[in-house]
N, C-alpha and C. Protein backbone atom coordinates (compact mmCIF):
# COMPACT_ATOMS: atom_id res chain seq x y z
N UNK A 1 157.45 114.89 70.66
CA UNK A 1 156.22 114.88 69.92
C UNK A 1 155.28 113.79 70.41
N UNK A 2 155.69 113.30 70.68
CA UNK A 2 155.37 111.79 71.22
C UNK A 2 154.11 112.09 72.18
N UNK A 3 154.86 112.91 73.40
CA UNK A 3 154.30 113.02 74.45
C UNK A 3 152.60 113.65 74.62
N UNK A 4 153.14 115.16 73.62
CA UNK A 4 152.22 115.60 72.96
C UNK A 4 150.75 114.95 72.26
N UNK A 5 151.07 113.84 71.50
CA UNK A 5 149.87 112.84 70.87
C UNK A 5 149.49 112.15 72.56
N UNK A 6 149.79 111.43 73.11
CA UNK A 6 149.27 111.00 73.63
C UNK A 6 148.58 111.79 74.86
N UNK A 7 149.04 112.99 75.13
CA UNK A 7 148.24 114.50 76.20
C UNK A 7 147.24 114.51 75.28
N UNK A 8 147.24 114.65 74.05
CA UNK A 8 145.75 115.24 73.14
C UNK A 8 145.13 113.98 73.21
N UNK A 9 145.43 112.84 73.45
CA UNK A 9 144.73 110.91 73.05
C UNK A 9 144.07 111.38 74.73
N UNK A 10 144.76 111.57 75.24
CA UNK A 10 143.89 111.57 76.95
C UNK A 10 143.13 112.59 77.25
N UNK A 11 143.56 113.75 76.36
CA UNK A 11 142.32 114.88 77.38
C UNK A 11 140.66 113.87 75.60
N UNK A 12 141.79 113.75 74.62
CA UNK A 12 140.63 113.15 73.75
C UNK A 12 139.52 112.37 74.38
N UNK A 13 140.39 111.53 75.10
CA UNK A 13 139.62 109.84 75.58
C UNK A 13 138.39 110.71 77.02
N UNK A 14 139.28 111.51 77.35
CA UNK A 14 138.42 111.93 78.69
C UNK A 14 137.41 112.80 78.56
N UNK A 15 137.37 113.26 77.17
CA UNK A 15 136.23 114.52 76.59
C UNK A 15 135.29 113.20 76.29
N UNK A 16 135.61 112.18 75.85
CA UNK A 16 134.40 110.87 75.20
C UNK A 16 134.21 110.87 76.45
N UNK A 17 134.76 110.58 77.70
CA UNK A 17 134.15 109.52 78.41
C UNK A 17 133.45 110.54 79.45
N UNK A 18 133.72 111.94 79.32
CA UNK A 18 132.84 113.17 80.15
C UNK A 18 131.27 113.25 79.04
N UNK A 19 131.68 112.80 77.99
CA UNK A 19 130.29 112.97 76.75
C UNK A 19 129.06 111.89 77.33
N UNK A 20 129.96 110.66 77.38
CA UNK A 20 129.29 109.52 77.15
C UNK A 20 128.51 109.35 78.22
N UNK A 21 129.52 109.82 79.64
CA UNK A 21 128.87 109.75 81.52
C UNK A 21 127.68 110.51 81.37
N UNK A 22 127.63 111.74 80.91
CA UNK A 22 126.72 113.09 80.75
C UNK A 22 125.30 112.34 80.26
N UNK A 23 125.75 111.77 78.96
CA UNK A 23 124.90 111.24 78.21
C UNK A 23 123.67 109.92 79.16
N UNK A 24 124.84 108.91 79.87
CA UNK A 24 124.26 107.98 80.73
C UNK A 24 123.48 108.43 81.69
N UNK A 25 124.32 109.38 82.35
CA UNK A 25 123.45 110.16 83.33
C UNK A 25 121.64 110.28 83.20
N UNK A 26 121.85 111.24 81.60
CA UNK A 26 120.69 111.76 80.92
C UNK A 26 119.66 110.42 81.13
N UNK A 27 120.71 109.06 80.51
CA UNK A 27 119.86 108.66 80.12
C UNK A 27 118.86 107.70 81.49
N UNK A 28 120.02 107.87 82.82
CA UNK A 28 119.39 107.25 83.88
C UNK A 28 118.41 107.71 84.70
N UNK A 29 118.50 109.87 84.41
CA UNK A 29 117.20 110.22 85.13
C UNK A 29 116.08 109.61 83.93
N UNK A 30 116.30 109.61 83.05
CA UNK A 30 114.96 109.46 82.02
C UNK A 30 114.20 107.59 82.68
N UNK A 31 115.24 107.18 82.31
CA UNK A 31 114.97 106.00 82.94
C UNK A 31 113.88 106.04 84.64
N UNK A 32 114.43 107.12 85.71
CA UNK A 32 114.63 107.26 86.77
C UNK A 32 112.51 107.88 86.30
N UNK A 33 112.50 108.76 85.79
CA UNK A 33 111.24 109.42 85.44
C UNK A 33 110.45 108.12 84.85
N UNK A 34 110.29 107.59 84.12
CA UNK A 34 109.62 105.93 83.50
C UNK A 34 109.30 105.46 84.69
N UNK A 35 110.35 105.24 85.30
CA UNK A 35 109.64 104.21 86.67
C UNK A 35 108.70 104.77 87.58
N UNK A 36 109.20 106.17 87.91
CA UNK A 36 108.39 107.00 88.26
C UNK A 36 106.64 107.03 87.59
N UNK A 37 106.69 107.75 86.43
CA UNK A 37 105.38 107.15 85.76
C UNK A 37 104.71 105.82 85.72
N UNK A 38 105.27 104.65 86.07
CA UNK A 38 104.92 103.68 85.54
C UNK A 38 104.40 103.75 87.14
N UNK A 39 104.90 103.85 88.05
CA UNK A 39 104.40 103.53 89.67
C UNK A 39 103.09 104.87 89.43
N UNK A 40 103.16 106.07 88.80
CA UNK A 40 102.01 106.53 89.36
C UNK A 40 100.72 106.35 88.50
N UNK A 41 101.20 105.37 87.56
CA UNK A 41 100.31 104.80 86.63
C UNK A 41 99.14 103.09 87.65
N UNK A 42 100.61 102.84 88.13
CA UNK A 42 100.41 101.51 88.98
C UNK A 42 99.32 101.67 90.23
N UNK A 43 99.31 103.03 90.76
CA UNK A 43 98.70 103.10 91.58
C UNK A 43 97.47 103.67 91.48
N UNK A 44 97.17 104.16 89.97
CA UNK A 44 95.81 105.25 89.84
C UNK A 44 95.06 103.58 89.52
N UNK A 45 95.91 102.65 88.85
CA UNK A 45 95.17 101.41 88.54
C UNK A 45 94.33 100.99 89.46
N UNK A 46 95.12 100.68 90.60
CA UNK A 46 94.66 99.86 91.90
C UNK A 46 93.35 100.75 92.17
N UNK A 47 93.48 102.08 92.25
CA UNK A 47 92.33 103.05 92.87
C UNK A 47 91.07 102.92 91.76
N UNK A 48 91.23 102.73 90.49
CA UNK A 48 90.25 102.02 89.66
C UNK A 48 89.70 100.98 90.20
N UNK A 49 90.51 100.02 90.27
CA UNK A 49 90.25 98.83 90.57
C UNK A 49 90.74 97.35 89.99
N UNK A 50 91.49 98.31 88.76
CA UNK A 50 92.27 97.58 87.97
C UNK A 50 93.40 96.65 88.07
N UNK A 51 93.25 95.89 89.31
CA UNK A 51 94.39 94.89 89.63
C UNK A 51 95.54 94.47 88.44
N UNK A 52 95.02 93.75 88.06
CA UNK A 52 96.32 93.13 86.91
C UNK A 52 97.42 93.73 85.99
N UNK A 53 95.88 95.21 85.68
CA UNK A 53 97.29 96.10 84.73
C UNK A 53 98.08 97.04 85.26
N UNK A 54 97.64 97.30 87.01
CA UNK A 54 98.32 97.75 88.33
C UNK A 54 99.36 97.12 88.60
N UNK A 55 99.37 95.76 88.38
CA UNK A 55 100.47 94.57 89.22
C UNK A 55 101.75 94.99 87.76
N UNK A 56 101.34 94.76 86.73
CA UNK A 56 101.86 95.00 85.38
C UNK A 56 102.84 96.01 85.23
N UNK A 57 101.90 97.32 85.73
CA UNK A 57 102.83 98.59 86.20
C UNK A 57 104.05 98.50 87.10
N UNK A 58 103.60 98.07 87.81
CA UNK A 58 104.64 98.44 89.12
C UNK A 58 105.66 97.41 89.04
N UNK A 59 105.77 96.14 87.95
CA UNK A 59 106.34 95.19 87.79
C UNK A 59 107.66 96.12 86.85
N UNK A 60 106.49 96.79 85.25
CA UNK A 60 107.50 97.57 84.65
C UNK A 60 108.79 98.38 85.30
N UNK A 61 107.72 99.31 86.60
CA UNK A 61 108.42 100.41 87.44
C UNK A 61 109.89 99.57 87.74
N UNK A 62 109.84 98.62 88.72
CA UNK A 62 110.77 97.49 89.08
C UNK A 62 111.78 97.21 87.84
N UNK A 63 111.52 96.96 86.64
CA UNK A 63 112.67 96.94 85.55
C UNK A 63 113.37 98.40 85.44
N UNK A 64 112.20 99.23 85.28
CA UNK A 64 113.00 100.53 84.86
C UNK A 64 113.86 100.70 86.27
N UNK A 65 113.51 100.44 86.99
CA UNK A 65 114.50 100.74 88.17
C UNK A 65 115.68 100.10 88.03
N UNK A 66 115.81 98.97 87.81
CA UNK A 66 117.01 98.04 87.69
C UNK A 66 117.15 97.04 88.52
N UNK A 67 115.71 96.63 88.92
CA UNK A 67 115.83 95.59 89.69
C UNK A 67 114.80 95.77 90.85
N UNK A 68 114.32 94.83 91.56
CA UNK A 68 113.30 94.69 92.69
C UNK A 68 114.00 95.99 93.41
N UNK A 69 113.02 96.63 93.72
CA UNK A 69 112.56 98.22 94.53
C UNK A 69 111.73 98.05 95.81
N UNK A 70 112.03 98.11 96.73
CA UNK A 70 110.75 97.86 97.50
C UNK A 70 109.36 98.58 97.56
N UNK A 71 109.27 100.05 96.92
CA UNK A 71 108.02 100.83 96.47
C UNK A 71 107.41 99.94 95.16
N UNK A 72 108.05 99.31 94.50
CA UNK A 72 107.78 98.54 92.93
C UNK A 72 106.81 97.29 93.86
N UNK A 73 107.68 96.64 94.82
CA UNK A 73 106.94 94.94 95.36
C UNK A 73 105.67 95.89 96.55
N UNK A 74 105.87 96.85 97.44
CA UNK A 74 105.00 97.01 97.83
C UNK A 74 103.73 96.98 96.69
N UNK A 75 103.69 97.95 96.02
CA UNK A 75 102.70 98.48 95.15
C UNK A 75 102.04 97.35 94.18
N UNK A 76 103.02 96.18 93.87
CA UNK A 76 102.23 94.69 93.44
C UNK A 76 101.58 94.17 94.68
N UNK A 77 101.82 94.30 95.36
CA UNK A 77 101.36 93.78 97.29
C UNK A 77 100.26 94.27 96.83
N UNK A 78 99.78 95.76 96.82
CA UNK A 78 98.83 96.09 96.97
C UNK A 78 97.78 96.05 95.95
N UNK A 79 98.28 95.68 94.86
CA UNK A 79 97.46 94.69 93.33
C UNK A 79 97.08 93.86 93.58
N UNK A 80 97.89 92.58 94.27
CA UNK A 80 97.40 91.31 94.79
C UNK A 80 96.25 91.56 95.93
N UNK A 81 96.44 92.12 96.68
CA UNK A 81 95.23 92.52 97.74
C UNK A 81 94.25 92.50 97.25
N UNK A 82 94.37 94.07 96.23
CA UNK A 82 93.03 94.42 95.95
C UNK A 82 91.76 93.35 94.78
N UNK A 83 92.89 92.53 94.37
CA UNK A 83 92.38 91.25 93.86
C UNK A 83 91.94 89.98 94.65
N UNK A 84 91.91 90.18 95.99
CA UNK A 84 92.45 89.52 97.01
C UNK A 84 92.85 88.33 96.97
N UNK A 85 94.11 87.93 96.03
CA UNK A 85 95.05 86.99 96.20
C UNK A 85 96.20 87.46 97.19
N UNK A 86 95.74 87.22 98.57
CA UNK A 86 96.26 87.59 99.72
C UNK A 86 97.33 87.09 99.69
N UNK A 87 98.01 85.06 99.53
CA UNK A 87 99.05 84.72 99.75
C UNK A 87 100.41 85.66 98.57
N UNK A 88 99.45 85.54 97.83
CA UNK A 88 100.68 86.49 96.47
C UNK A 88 100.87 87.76 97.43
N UNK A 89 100.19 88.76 97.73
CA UNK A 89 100.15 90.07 98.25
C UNK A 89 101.15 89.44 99.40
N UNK A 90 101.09 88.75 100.55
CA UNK A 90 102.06 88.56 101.69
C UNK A 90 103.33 88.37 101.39
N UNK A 91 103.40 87.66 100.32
CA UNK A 91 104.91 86.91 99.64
C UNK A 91 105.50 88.00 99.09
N UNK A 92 104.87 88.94 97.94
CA UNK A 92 105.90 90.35 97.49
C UNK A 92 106.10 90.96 98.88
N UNK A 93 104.84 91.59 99.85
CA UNK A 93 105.13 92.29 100.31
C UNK A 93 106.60 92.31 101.51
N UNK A 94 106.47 90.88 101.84
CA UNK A 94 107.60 90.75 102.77
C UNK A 94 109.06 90.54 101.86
N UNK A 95 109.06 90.19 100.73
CA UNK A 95 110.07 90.49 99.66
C UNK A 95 110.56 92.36 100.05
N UNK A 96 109.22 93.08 99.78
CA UNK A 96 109.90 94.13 100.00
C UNK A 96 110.57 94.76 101.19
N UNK A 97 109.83 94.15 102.63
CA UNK A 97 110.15 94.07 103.52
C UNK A 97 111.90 93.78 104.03
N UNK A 98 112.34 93.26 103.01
CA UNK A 98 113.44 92.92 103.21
C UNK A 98 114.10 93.59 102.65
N UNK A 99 114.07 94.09 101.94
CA UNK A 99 114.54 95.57 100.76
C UNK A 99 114.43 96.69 101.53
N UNK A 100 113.65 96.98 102.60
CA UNK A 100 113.49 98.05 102.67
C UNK A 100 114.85 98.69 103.89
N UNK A 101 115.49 100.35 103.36
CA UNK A 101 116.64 99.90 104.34
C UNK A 101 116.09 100.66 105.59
N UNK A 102 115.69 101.86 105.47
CA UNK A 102 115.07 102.97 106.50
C UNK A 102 113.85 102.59 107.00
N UNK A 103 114.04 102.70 108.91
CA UNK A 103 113.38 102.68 109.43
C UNK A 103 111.58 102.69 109.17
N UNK A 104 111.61 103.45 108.96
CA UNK A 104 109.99 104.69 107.97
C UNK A 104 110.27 103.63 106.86
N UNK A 105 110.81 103.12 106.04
CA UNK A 105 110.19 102.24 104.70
C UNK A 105 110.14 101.23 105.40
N UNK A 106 110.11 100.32 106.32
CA UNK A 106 109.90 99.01 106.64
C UNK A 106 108.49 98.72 107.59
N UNK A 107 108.55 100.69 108.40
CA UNK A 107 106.74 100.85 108.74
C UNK A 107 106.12 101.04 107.91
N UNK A 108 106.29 101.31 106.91
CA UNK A 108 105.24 101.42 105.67
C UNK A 108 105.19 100.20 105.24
N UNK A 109 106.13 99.16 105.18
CA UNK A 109 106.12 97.45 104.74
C UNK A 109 104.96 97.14 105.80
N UNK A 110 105.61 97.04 107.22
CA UNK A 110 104.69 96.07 108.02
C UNK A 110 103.17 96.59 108.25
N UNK A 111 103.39 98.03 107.81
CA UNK A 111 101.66 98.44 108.10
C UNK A 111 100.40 97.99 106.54
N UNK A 112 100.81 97.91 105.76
CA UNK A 112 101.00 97.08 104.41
C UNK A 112 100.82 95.65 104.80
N UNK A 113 101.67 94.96 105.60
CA UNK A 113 101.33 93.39 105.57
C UNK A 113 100.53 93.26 106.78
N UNK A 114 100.17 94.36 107.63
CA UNK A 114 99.08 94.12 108.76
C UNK A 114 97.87 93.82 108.10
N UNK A 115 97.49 95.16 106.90
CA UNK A 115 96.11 95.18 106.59
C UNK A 115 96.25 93.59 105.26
N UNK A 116 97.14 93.10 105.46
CA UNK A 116 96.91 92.15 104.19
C UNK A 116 96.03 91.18 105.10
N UNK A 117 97.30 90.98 106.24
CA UNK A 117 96.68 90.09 107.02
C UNK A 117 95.65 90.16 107.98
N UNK A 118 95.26 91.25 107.83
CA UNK A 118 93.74 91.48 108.44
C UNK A 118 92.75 90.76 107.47
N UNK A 119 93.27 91.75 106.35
CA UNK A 119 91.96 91.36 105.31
C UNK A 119 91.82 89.85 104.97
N UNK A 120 93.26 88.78 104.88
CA UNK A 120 93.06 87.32 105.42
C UNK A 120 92.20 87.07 106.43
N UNK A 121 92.55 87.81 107.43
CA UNK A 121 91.74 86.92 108.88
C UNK A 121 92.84 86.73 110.01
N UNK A 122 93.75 86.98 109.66
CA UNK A 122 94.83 86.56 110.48
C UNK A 122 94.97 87.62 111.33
N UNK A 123 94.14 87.66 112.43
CA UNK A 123 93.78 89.28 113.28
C UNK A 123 95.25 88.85 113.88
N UNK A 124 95.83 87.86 114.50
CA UNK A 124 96.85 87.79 115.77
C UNK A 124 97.97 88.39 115.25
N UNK A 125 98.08 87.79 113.59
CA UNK A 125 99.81 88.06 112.92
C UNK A 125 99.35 89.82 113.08
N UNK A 126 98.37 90.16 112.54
CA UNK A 126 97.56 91.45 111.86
C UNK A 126 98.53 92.36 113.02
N UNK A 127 98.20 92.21 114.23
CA UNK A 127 98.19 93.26 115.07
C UNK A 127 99.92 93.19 115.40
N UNK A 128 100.90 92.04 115.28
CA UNK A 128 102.05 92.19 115.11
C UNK A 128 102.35 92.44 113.95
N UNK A 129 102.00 92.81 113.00
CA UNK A 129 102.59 93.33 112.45
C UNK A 129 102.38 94.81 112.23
N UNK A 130 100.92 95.53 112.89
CA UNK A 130 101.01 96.79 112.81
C UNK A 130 101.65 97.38 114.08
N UNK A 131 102.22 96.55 115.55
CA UNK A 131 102.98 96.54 116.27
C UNK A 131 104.38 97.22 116.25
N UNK A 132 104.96 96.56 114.91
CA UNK A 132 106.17 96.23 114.58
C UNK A 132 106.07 98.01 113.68
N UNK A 133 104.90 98.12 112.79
CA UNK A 133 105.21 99.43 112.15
C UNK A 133 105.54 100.83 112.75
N UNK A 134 104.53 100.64 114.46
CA UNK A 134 104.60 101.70 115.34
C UNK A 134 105.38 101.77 116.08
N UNK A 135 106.60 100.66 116.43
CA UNK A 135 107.60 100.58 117.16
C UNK A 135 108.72 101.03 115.88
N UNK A 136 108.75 100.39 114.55
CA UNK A 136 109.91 101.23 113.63
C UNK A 136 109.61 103.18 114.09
N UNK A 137 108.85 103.31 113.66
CA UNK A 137 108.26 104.93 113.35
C UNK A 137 106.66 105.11 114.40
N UNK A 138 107.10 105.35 115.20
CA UNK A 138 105.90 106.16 116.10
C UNK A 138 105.29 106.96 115.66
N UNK A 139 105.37 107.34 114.52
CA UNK A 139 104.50 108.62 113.57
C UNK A 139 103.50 108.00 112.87
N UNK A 140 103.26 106.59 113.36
CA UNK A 140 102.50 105.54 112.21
C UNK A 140 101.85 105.06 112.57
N UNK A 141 101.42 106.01 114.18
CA UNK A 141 100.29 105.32 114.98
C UNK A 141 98.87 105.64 114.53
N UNK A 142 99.04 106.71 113.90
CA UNK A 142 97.21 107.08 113.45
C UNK A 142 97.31 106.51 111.97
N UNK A 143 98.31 106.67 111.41
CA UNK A 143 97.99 105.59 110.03
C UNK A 143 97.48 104.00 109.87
N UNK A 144 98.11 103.55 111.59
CA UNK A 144 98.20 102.14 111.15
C UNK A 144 96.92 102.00 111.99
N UNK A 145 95.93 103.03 112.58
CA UNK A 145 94.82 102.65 113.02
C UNK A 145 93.53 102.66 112.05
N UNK A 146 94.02 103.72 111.11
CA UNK A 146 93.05 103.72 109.86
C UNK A 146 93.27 102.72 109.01
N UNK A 147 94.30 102.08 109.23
CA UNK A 147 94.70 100.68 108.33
C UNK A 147 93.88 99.71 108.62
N UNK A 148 93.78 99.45 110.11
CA UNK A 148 93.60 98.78 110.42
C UNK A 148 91.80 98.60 110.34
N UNK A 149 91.30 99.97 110.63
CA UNK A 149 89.57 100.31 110.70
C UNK A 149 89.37 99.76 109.21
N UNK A 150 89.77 100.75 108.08
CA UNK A 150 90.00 100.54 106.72
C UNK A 150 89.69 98.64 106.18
N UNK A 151 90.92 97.73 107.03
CA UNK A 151 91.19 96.57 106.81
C UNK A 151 89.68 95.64 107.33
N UNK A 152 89.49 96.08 108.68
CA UNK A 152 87.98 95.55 109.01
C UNK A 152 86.39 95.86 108.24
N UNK A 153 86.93 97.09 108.24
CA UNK A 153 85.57 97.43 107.10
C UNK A 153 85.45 96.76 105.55
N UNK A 154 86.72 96.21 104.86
CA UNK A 154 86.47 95.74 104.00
C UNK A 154 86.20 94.19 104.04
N UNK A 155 86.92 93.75 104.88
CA UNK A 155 86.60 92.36 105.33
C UNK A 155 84.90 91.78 105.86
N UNK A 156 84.32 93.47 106.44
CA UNK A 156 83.41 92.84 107.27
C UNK A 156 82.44 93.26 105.96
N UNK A 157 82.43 94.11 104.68
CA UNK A 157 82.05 93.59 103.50
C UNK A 157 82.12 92.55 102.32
N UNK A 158 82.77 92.38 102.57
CA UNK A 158 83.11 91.14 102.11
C UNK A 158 82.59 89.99 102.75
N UNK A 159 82.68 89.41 104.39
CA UNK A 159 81.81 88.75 104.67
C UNK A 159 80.50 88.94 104.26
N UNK A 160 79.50 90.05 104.08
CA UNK A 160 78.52 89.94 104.00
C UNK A 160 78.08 89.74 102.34
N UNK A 161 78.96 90.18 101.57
CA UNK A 161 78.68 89.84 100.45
C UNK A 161 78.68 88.25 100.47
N UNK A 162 79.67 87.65 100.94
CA UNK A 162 79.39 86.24 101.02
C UNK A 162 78.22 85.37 101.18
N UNK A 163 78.19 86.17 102.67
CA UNK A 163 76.89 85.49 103.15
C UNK A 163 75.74 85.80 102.27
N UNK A 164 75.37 86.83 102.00
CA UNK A 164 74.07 87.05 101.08
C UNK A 164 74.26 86.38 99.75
N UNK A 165 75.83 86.22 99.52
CA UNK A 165 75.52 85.16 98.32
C UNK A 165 74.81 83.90 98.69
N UNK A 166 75.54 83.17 99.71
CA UNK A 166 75.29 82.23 100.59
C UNK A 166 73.75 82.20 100.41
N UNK A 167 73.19 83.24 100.97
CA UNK A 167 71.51 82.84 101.30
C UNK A 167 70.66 83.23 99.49
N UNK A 168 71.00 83.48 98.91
CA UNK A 168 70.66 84.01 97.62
C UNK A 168 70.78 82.14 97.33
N UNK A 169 71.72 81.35 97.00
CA UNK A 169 71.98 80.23 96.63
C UNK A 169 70.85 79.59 97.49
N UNK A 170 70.79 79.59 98.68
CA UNK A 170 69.88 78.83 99.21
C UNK A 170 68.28 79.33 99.02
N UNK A 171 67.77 80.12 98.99
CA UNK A 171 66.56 81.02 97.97
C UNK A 171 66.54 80.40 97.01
N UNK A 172 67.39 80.39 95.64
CA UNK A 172 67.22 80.24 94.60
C UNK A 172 67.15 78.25 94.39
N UNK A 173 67.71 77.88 95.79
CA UNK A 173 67.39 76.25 95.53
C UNK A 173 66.04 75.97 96.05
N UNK A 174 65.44 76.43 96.81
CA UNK A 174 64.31 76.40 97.59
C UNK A 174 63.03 76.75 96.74
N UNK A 175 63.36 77.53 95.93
CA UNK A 175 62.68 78.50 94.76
C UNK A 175 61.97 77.13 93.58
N UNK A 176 63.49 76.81 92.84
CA UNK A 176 63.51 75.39 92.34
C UNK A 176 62.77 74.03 92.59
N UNK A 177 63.17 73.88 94.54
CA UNK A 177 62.37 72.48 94.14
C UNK A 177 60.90 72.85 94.47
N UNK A 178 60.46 74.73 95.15
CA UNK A 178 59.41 74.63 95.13
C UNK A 178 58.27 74.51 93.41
N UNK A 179 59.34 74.43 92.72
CA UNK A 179 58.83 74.58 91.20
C UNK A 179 58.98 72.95 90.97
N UNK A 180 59.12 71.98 91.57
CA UNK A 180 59.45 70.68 91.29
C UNK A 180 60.70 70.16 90.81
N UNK A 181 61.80 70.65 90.76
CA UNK A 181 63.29 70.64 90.68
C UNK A 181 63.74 69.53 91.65
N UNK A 182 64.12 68.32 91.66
CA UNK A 182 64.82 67.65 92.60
C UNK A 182 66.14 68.60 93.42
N UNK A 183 65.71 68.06 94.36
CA UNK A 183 67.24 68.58 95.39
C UNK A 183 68.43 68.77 95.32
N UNK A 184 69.40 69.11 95.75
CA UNK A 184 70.96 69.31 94.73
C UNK A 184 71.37 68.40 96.02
């Protein structure tokens, strides 16, 4: 009789623990879908323009995942950019860089930290590192040239917004002491 209780205690214990796996499972694609949303939430941000609640997202995505993702640190990379807190954007992105295990995810890292470091200024690192993306994956040669066009065109707006701030400041002092304003 004996034997009997404990055959029914084990197929028992193994019906819980086929319930409970089933159940985890359930509950890890759901999980698996969250992060999912939360990254394609993360990225409609950035295309707004919405840096912070972009970086926010893709931070969430990264928990629901269970930990630093390298699509989660790219996609803050590309929050920090578009905010252009470049050193933050270089620091995740090569975080993910190191995460990343396949060939093709580590050209998508370095073509990612080319245009960061374009949009810095750092043309020399810039071009090793979109180097490095076309030698992982040779399929990443016309991407990493639009990266790169992409990366100059915003930079070379950005200089000029500068500068016209630049001369706007100097107008508006000139303006001043022609109104009798002492000099700054």
């Amino acid at each position: 009789m004996t034997p009997r209780i404990r055959t029914a205690s084990l197929f028992g214990a193994l019906a819980a623990f086929l319930w409970v796996s089933n159940a985890w499972a359930g509950d890890a694609a759901a999980v698996r879908e969250d992060a999912v949303r939360a990254m394609q939430r993360g990225e409609r941000l950035v295309q707004e323009g919405h840096y912070k609640e972009a970086s926010a997202e893709f931070e969430q995505a990264s928990d629901l995942a269970g930990g630093p993702c390298p699509d989660c640190l790219l996609g803050v990379g590309r929050a920090y950019s578009g905010a252009r807190q470049y050193d933050a954007a270089l620091h995740v992105t090569r975080m993910a860089l190191a995460l990343c295990s396949s060939p093709q995810d580590q050209a998508r890292a370095y073509d990612q930290l080319g245009t960061i470091l374009a949009l810095k200024g750092e043309m020399d690192a810039a071009r090793e590192a979109y180097g490095k993306a076309v030698q992982l994956d040779g399929r990443m040669a016309s991407q990493v040239r639009t990266s790169l066009a992409q990366a100059l065109l915003k930079r070379a707006s950005l200089d000029s917004a500068k500068s016209a701030q630049g001369a706007l400041a100097t107008v508006s002092e000139e303006v001043a002491v022609a109104a009798g304003a002492p000099r700054k």
